[in-house]
PDB file of N, CA and C in Angstrom:
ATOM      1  N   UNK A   1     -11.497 -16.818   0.751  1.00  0.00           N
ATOM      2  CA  UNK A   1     -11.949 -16.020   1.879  1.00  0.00           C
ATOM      3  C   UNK A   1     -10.926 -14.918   2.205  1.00  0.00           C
ATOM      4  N   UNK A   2      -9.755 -15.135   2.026  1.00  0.00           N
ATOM      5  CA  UNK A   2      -8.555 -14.552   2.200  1.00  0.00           C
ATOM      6  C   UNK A   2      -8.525 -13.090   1.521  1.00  0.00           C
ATOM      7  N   UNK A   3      -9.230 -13.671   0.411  1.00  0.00           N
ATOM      8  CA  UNK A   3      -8.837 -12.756  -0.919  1.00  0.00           C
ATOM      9  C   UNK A   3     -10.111 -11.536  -0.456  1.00  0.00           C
ATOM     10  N   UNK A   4     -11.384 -12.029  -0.170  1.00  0.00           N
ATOM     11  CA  UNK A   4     -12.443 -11.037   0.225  1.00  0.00           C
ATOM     12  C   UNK A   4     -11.812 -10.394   1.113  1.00  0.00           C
ATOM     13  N   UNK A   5     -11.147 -10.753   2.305  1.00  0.00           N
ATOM     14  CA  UNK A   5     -10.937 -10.105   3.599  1.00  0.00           C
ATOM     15  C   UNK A   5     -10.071  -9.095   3.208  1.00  0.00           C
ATOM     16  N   UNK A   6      -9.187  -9.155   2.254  1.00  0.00           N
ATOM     17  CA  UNK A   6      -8.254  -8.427   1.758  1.00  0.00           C
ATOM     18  C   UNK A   6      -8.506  -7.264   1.262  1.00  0.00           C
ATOM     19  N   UNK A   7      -9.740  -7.625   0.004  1.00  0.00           N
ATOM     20  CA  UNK A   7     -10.333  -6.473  -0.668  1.00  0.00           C
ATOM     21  C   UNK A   7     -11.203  -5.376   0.156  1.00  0.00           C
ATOM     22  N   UNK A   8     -11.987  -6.349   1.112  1.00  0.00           N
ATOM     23  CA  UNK A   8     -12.323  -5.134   2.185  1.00  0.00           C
ATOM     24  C   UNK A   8     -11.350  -4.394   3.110  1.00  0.00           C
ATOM     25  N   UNK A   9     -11.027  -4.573   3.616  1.00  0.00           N
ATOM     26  CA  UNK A   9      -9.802  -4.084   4.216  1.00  0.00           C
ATOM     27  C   UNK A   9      -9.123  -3.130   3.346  1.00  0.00           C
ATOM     28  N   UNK A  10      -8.743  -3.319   1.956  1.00  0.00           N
ATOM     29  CA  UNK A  10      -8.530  -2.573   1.189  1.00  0.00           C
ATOM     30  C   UNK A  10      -9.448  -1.589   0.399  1.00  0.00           C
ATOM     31  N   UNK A  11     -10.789  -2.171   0.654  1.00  0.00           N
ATOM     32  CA  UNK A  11     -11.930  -0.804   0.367  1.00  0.00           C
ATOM     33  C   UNK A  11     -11.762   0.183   1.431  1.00  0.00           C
ATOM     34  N   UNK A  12     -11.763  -0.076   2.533  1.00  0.00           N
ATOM     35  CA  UNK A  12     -11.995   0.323   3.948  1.00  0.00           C
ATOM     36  C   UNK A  12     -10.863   1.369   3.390  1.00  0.00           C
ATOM     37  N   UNK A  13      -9.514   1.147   3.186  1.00  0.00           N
ATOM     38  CA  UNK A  13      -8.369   2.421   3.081  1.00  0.00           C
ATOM     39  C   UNK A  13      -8.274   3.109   2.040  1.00  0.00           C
ATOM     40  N   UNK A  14      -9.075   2.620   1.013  1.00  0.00           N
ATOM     41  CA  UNK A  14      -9.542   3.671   0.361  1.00  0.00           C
ATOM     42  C   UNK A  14     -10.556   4.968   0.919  1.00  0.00           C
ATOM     43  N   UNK A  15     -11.226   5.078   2.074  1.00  0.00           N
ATOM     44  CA  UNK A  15     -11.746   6.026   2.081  1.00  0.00           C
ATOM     45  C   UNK A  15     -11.193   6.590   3.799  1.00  0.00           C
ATOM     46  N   UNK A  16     -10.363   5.778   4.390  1.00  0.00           N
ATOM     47  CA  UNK A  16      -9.567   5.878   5.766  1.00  0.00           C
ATOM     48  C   UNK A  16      -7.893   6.329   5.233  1.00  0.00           C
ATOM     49  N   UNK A  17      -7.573   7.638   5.446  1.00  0.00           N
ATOM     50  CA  UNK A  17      -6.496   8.226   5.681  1.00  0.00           C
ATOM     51  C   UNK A  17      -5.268   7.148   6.290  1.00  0.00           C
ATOM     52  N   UNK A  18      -5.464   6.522   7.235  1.00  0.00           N
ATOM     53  CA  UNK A  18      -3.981   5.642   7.863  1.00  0.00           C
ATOM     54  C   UNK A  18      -4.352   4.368   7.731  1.00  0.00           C
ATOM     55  N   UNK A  19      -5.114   4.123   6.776  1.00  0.00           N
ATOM     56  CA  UNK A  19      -5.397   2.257   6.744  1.00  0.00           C
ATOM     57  C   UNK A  19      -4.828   2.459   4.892  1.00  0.00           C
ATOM     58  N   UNK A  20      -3.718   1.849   4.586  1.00  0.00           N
ATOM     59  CA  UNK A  20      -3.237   1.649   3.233  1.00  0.00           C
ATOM     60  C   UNK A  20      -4.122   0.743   2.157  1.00  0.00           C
ATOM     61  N   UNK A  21      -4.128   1.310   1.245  1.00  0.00           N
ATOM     62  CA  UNK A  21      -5.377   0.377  -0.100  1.00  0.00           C
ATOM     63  C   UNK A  21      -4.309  -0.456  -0.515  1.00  0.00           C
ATOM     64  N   UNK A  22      -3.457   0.129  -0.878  1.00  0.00           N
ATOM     65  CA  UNK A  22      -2.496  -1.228  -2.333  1.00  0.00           C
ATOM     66  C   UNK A  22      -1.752  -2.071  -1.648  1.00  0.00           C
ATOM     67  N   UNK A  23      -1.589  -2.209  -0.401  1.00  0.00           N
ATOM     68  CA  UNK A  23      -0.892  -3.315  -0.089  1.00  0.00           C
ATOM     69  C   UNK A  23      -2.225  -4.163   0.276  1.00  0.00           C
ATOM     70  N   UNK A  24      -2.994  -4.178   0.968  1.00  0.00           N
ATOM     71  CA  UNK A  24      -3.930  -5.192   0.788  1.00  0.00           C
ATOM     72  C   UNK A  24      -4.863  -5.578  -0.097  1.00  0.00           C
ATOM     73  N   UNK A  25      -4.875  -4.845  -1.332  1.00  0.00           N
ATOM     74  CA  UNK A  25      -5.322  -4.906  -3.063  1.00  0.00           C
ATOM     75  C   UNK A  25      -4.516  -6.120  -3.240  1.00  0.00           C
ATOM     76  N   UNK A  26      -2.848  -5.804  -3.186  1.00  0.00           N
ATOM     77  CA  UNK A  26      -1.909  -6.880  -3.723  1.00  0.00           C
ATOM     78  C   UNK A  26      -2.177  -8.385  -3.034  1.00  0.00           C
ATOM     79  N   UNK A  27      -1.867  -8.051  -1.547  1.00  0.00           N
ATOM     80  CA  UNK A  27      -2.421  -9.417  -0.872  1.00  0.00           C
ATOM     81  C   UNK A  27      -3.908  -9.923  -1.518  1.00  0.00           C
ATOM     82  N   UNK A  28      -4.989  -9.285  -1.983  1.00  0.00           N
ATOM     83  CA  UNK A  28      -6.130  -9.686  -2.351  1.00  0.00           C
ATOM     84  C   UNK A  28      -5.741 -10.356  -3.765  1.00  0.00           C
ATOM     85  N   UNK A  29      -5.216  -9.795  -4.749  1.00  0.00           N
ATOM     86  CA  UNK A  29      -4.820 -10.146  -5.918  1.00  0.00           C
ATOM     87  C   UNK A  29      -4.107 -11.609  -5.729  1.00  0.00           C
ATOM     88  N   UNK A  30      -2.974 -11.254  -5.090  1.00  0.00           N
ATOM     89  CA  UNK A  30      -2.418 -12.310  -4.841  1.00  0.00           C
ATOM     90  C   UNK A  30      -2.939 -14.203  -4.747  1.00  0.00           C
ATOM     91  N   UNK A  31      -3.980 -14.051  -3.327  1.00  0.00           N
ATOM     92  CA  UNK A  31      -4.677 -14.668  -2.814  1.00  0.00           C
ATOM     93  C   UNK A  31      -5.864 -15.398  -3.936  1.00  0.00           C
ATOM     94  N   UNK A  32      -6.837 -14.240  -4.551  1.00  0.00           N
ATOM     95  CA  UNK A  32      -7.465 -14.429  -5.942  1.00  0.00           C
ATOM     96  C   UNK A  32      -6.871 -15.120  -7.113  1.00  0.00           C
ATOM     97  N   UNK A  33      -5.569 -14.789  -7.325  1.00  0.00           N
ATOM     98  CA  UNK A  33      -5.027 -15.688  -8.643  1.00  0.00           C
ATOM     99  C   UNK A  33      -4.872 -17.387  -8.372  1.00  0.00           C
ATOM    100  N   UNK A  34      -4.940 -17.595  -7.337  1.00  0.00           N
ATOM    101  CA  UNK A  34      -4.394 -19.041  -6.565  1.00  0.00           C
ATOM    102  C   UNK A  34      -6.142 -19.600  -6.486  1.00  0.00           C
ATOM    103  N   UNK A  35      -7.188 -18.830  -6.249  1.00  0.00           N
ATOM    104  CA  UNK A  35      -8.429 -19.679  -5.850  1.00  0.00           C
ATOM    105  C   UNK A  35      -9.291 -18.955  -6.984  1.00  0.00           C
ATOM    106  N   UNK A  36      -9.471 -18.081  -7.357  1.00  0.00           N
ATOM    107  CA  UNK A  36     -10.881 -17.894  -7.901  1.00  0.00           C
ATOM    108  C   UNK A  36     -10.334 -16.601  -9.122  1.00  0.00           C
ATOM    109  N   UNK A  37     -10.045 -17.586 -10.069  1.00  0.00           N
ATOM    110  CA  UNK A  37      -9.873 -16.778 -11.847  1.00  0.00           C
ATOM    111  C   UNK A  37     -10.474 -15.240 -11.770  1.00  0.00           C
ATOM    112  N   UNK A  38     -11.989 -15.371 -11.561  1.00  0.00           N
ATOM    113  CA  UNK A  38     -13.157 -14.599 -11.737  1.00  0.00           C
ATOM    114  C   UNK A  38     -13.116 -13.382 -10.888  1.00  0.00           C
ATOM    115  N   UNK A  39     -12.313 -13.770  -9.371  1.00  0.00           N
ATOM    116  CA  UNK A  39     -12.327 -12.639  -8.733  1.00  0.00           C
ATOM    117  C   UNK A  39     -10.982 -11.793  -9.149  1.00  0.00           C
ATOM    118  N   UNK A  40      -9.747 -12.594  -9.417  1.00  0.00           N
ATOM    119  CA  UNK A  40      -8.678 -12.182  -9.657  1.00  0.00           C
ATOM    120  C   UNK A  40      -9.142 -10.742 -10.872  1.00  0.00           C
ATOM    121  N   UNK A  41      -9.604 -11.733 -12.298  1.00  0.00           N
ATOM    122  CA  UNK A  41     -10.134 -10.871 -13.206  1.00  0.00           C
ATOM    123  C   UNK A  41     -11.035  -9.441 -12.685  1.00  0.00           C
ATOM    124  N   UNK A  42     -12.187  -9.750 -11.951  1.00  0.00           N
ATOM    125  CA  UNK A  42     -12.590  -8.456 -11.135  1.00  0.00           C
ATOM    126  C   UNK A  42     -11.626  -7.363 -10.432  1.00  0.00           C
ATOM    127  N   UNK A  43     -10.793  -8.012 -10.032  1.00  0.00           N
ATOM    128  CA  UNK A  43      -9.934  -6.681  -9.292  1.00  0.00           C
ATOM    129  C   UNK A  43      -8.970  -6.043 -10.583  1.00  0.00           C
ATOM    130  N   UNK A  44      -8.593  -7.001 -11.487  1.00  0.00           N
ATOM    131  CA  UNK A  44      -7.643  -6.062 -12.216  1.00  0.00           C
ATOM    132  C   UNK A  44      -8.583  -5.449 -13.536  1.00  0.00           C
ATOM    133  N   UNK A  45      -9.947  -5.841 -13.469  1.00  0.00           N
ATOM    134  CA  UNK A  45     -10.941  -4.520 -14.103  1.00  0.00           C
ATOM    135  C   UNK A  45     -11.216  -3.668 -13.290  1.00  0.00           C
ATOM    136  N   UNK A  46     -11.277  -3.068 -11.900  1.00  0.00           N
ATOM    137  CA  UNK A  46     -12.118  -2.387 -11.502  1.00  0.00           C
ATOM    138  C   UNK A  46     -11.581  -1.402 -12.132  1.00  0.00           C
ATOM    139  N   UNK A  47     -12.383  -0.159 -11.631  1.00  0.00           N
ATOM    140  CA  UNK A  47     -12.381   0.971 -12.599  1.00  0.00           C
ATOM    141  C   UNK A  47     -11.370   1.880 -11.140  1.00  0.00           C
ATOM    142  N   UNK A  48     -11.444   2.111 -10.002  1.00  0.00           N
ATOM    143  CA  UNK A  48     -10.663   2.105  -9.069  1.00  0.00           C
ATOM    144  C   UNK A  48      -9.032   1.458  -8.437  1.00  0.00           C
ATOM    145  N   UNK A  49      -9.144   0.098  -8.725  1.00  0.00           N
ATOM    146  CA  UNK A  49      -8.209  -0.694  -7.956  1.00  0.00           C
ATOM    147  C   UNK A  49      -7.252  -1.259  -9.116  1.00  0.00           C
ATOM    148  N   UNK A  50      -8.217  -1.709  -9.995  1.00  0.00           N
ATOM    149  CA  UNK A  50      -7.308  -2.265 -11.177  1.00  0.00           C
ATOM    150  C   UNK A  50      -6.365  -1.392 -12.178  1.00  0.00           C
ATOM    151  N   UNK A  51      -5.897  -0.511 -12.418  1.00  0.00           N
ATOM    152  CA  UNK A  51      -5.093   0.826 -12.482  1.00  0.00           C
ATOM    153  C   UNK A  51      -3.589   0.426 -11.148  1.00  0.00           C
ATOM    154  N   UNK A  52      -3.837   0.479 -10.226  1.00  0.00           N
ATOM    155  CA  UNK A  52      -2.674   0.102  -9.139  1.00  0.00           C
ATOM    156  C   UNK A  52      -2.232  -0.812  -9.351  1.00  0.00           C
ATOM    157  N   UNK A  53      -3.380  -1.687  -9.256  1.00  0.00           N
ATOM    158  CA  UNK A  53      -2.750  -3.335  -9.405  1.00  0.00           C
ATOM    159  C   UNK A  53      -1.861  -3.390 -10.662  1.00  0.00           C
ATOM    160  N   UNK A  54      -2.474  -3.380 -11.766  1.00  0.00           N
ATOM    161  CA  UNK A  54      -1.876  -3.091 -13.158  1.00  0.00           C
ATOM    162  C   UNK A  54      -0.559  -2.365 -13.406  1.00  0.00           C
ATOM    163  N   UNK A  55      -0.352  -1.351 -12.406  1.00  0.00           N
ATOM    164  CA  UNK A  55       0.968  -0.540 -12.652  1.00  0.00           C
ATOM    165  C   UNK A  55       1.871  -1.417 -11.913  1.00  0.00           C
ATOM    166  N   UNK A  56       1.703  -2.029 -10.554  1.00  0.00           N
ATOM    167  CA  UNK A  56       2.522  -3.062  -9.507  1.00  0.00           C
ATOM    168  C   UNK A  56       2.659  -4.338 -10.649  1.00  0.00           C
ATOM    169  N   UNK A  57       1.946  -5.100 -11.201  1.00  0.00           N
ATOM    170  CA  UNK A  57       1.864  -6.174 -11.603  1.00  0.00           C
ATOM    171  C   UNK A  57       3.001  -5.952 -13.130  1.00  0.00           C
ATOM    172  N   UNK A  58       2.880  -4.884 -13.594  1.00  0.00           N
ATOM    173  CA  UNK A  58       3.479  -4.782 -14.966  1.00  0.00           C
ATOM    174  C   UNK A  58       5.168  -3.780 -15.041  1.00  0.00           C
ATOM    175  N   UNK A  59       4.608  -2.919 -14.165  1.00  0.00           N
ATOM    176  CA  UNK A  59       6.321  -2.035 -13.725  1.00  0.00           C
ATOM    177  C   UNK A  59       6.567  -1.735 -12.769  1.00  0.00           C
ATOM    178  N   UNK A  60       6.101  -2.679 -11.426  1.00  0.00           N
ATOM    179  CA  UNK A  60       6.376  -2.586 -10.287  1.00  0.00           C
ATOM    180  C   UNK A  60       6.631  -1.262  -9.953  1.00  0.00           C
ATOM    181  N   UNK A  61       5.579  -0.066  -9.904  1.00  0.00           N
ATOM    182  CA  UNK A  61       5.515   0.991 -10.071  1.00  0.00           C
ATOM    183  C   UNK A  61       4.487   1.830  -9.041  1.00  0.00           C
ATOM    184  N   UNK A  62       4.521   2.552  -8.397  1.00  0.00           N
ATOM    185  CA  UNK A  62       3.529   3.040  -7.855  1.00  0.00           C
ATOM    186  C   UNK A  62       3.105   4.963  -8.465  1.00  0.00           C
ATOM    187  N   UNK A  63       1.976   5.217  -8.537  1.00  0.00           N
ATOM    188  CA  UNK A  63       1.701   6.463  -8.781  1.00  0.00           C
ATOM    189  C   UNK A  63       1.860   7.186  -8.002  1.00  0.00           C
ATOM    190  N   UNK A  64       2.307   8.522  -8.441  1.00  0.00           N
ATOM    191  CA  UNK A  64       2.849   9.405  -8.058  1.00  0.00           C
ATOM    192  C   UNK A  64       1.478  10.031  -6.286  1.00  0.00           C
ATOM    193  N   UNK A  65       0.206  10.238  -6.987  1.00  0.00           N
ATOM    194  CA  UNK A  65      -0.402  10.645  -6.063  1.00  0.00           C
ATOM    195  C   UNK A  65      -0.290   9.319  -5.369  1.00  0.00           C
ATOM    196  N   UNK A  66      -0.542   8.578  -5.307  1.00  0.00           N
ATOM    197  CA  UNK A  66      -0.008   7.191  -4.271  1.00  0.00           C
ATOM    198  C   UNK A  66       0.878   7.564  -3.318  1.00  0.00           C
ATOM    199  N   UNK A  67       2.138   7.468  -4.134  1.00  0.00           N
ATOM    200  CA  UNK A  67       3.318   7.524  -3.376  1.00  0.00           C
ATOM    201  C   UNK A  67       3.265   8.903  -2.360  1.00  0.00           C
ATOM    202  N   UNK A  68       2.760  10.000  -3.271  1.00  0.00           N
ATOM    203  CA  UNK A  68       3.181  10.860  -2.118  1.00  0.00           C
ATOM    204  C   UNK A  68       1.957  10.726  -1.226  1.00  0.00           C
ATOM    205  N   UNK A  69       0.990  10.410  -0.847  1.00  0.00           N
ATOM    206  CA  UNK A  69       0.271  10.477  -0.004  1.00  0.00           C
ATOM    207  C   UNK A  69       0.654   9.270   1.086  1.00  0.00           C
ATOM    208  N   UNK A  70       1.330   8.397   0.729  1.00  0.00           N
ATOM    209  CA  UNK A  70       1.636   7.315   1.640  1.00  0.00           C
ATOM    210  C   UNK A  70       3.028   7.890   2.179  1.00  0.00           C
ATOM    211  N   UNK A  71       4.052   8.654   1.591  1.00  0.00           N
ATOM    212  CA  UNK A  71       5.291   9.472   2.158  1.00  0.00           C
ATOM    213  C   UNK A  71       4.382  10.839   3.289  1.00  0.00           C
ATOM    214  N   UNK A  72       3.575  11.400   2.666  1.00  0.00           N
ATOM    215  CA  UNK A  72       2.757  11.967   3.928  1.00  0.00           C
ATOM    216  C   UNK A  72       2.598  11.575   5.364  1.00  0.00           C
ATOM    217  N   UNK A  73       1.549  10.363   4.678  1.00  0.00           N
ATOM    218  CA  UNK A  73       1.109   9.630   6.229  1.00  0.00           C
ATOM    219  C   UNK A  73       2.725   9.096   6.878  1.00  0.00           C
ATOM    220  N   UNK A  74       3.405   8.816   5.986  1.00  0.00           N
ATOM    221  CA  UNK A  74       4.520   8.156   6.579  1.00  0.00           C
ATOM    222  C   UNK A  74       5.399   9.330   7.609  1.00  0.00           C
ATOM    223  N   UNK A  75       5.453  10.280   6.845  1.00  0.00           N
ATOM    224  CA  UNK A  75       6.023  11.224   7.769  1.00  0.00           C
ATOM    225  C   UNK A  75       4.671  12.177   9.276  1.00  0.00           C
ATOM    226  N   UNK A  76       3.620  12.101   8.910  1.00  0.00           N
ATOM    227  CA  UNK A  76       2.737  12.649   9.822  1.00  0.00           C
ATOM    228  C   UNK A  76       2.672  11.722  11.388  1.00  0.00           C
ATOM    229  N   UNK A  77       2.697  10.389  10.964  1.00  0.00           N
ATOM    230  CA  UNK A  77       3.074   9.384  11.688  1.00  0.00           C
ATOM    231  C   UNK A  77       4.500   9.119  12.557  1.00  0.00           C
ATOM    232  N   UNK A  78       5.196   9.627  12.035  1.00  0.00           N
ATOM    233  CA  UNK A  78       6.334   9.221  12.297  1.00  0.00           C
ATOM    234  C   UNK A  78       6.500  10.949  13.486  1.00  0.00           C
ATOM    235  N   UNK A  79       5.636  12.246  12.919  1.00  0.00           N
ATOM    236  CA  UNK A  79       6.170  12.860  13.923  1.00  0.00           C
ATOM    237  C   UNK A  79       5.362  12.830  15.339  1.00  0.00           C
ATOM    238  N   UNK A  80       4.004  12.240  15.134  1.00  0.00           N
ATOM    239  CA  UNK A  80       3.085  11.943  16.112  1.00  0.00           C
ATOM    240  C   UNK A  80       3.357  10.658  17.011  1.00  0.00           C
ATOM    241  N   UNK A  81       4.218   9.728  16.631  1.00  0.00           N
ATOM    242  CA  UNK A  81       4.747   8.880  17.046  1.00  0.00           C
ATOM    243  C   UNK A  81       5.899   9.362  17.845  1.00  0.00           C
ATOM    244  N   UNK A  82       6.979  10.469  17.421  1.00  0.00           N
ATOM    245  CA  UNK A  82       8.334  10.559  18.420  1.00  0.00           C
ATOM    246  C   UNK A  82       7.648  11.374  19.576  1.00  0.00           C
ATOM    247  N   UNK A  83       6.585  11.992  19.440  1.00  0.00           N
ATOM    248  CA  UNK A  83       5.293  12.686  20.269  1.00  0.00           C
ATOM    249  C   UNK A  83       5.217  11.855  21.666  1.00  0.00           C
ATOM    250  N   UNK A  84       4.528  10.927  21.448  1.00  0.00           N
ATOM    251  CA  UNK A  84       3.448   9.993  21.779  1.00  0.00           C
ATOM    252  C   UNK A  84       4.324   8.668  22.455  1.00  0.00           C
ATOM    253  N   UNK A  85       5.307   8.100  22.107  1.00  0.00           N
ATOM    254  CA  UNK A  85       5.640   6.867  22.129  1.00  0.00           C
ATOM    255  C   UNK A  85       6.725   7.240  23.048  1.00  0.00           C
ATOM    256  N   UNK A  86       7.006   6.201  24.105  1.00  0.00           N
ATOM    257  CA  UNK A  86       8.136   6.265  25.125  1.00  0.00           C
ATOM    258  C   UNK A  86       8.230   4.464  24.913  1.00  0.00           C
ATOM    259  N   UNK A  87       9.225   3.879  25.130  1.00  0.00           N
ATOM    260  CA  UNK A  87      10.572   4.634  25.361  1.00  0.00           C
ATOM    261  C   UNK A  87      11.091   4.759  23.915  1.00  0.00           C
ATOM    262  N   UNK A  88      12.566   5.423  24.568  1.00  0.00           N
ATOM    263  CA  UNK A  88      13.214   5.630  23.553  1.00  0.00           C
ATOM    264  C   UNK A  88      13.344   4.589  22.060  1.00  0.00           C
ATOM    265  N   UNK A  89      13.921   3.378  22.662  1.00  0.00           N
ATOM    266  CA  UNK A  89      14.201   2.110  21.557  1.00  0.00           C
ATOM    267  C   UNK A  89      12.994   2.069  20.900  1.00  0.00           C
ATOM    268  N   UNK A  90      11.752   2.199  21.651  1.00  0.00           N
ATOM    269  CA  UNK A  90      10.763   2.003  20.664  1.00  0.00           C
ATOM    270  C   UNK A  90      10.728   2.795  19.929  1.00  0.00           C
ATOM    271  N   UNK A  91      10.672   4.325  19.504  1.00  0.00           N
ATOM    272  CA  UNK A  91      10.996   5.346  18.736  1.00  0.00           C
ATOM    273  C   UNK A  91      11.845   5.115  17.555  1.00  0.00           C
ATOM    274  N   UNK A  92      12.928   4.718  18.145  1.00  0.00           N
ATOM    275  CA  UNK A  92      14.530   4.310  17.327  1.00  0.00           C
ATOM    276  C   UNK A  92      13.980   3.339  16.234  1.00  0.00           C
ATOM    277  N   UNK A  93      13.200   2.055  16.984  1.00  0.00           N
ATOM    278  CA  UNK A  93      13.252   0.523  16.132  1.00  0.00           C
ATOM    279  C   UNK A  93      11.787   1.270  15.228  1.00  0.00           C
ATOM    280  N   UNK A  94      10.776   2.361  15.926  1.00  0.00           N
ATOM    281  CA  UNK A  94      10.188   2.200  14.173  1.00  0.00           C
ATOM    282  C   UNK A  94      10.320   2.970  13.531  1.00  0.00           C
ATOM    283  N   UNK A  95      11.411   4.160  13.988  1.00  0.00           N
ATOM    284  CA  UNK A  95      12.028   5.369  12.833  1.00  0.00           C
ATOM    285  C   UNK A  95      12.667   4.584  11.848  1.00  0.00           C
ATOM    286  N   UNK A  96      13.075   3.479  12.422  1.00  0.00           N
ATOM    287  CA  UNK A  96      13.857   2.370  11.316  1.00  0.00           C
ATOM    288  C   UNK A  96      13.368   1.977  10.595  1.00  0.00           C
ATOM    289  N   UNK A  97      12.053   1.492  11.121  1.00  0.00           N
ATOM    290  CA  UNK A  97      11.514   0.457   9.969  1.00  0.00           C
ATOM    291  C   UNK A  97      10.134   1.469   9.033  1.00  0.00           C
ATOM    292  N   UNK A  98      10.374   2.590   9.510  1.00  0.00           N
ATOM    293  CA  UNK A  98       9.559   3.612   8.651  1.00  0.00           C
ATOM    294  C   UNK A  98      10.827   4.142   7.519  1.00  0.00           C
ATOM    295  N   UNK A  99      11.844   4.337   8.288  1.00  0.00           N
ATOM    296  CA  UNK A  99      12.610   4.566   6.864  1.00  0.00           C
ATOM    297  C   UNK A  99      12.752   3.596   5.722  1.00  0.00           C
ATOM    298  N   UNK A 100      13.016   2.577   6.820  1.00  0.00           N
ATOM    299  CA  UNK A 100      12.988   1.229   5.130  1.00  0.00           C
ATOM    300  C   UNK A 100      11.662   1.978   4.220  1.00  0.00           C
ATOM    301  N   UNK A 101      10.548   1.698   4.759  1.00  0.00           N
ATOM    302  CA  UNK A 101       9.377   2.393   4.024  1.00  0.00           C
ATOM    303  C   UNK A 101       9.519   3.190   3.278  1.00  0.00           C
ATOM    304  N   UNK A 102       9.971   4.158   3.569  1.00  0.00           N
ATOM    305  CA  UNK A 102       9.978   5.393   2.811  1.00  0.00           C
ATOM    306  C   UNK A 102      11.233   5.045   1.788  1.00  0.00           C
ATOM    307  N   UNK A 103      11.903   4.683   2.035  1.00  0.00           N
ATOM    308  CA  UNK A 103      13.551   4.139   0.915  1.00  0.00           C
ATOM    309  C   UNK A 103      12.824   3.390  -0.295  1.00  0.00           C
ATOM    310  N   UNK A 104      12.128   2.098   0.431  1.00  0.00           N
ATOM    311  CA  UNK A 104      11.305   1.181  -0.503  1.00  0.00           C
ATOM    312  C   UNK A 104      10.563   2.688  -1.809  1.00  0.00           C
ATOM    313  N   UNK A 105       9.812   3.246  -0.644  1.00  0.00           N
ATOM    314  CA  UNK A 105       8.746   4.243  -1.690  1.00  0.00           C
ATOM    315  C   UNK A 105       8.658   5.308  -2.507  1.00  0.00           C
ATOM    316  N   UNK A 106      10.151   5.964  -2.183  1.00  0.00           N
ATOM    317  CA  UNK A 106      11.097   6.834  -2.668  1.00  0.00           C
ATOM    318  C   UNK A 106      11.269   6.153  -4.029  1.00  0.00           C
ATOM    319  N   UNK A 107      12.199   5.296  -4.213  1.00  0.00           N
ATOM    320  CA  UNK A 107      12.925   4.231  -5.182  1.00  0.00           C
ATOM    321  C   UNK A 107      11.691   3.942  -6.219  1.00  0.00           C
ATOM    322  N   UNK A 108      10.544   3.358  -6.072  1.00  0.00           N
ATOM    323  CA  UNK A 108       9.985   2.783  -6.728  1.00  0.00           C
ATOM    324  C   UNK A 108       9.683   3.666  -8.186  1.00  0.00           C
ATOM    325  N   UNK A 109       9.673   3.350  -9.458  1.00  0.00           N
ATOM    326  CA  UNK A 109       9.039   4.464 -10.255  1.00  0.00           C
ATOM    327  C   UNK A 109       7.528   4.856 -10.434  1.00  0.00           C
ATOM    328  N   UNK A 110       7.593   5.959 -11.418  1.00  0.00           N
ATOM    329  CA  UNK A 110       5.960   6.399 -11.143  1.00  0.00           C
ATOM    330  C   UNK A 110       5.188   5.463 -12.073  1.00  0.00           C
ATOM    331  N   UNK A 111       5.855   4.887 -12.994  1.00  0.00           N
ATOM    332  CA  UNK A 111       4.706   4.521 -14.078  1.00  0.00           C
ATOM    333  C   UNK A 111       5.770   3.773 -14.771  1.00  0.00           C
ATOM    334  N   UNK A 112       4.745   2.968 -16.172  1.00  0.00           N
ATOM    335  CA  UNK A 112       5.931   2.849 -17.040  1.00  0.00           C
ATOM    336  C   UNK A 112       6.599   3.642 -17.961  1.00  0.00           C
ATOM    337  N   UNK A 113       7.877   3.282 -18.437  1.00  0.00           N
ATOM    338  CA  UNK A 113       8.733   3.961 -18.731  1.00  0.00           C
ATOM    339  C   UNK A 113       8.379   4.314 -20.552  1.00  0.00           C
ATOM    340  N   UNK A 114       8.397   5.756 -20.389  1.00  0.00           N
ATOM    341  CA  UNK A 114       7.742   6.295 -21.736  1.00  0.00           C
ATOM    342  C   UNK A 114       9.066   6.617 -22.884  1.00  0.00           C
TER     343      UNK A 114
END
């Protein structure tokens, strides 16, 4: 059930700008390899999802249009947030934990290594 809730949620950000696809692809994958072979196998064929999964699963890698569109939202967010959000500490504690983000997403490579 886990694994469905996942994949929707992760359909859903495929076509929603600030709702992320590959982290709840992975949680779906994840979830799928532990209960149901068949669905696991479905996600790493799709003709969409299985490409991500496949690059995470094999060179812990994210694609380039990936990455930069999630460094986008990460920064569009982050300036609509110092906007929007009072108080201060709150600002501070998630400029923080958006940078981890972006450090994590920076770092990662694009693909495997040719």
């Amino acid at each position: 059930m886990l694994a469905l809730f996942f994949i929707g949620l992760g359909s859903v950000g495929a076509v929603l700008p600030l709702l992320p696809t590959t982290p709840f692809l992975l949680l779906a994958a994840m979830c799928a390899s532990r209960s149901s072979p068949a669905l696991h196998a479905w996600l790493y064929s799709h003709p969409r999802f299985g490409p991500l999964l496949r690059d995470w699963r094999d060179h812990r890698a994210i694609r380039p249009r990936a990455k930069i569109t999630a460094l986008v939202l990460v920064a569009l967010s982050w300036g609509w947030m110092w906007i929007s959000v009072e108080p201060l500490y709150a600002r501070l504690s998630a400029s923080a934990v958006m940078t981890g983000v972006v450090i994590f997403l920076a770092t990662r490579p694009h693909g495997p290594s040719r």
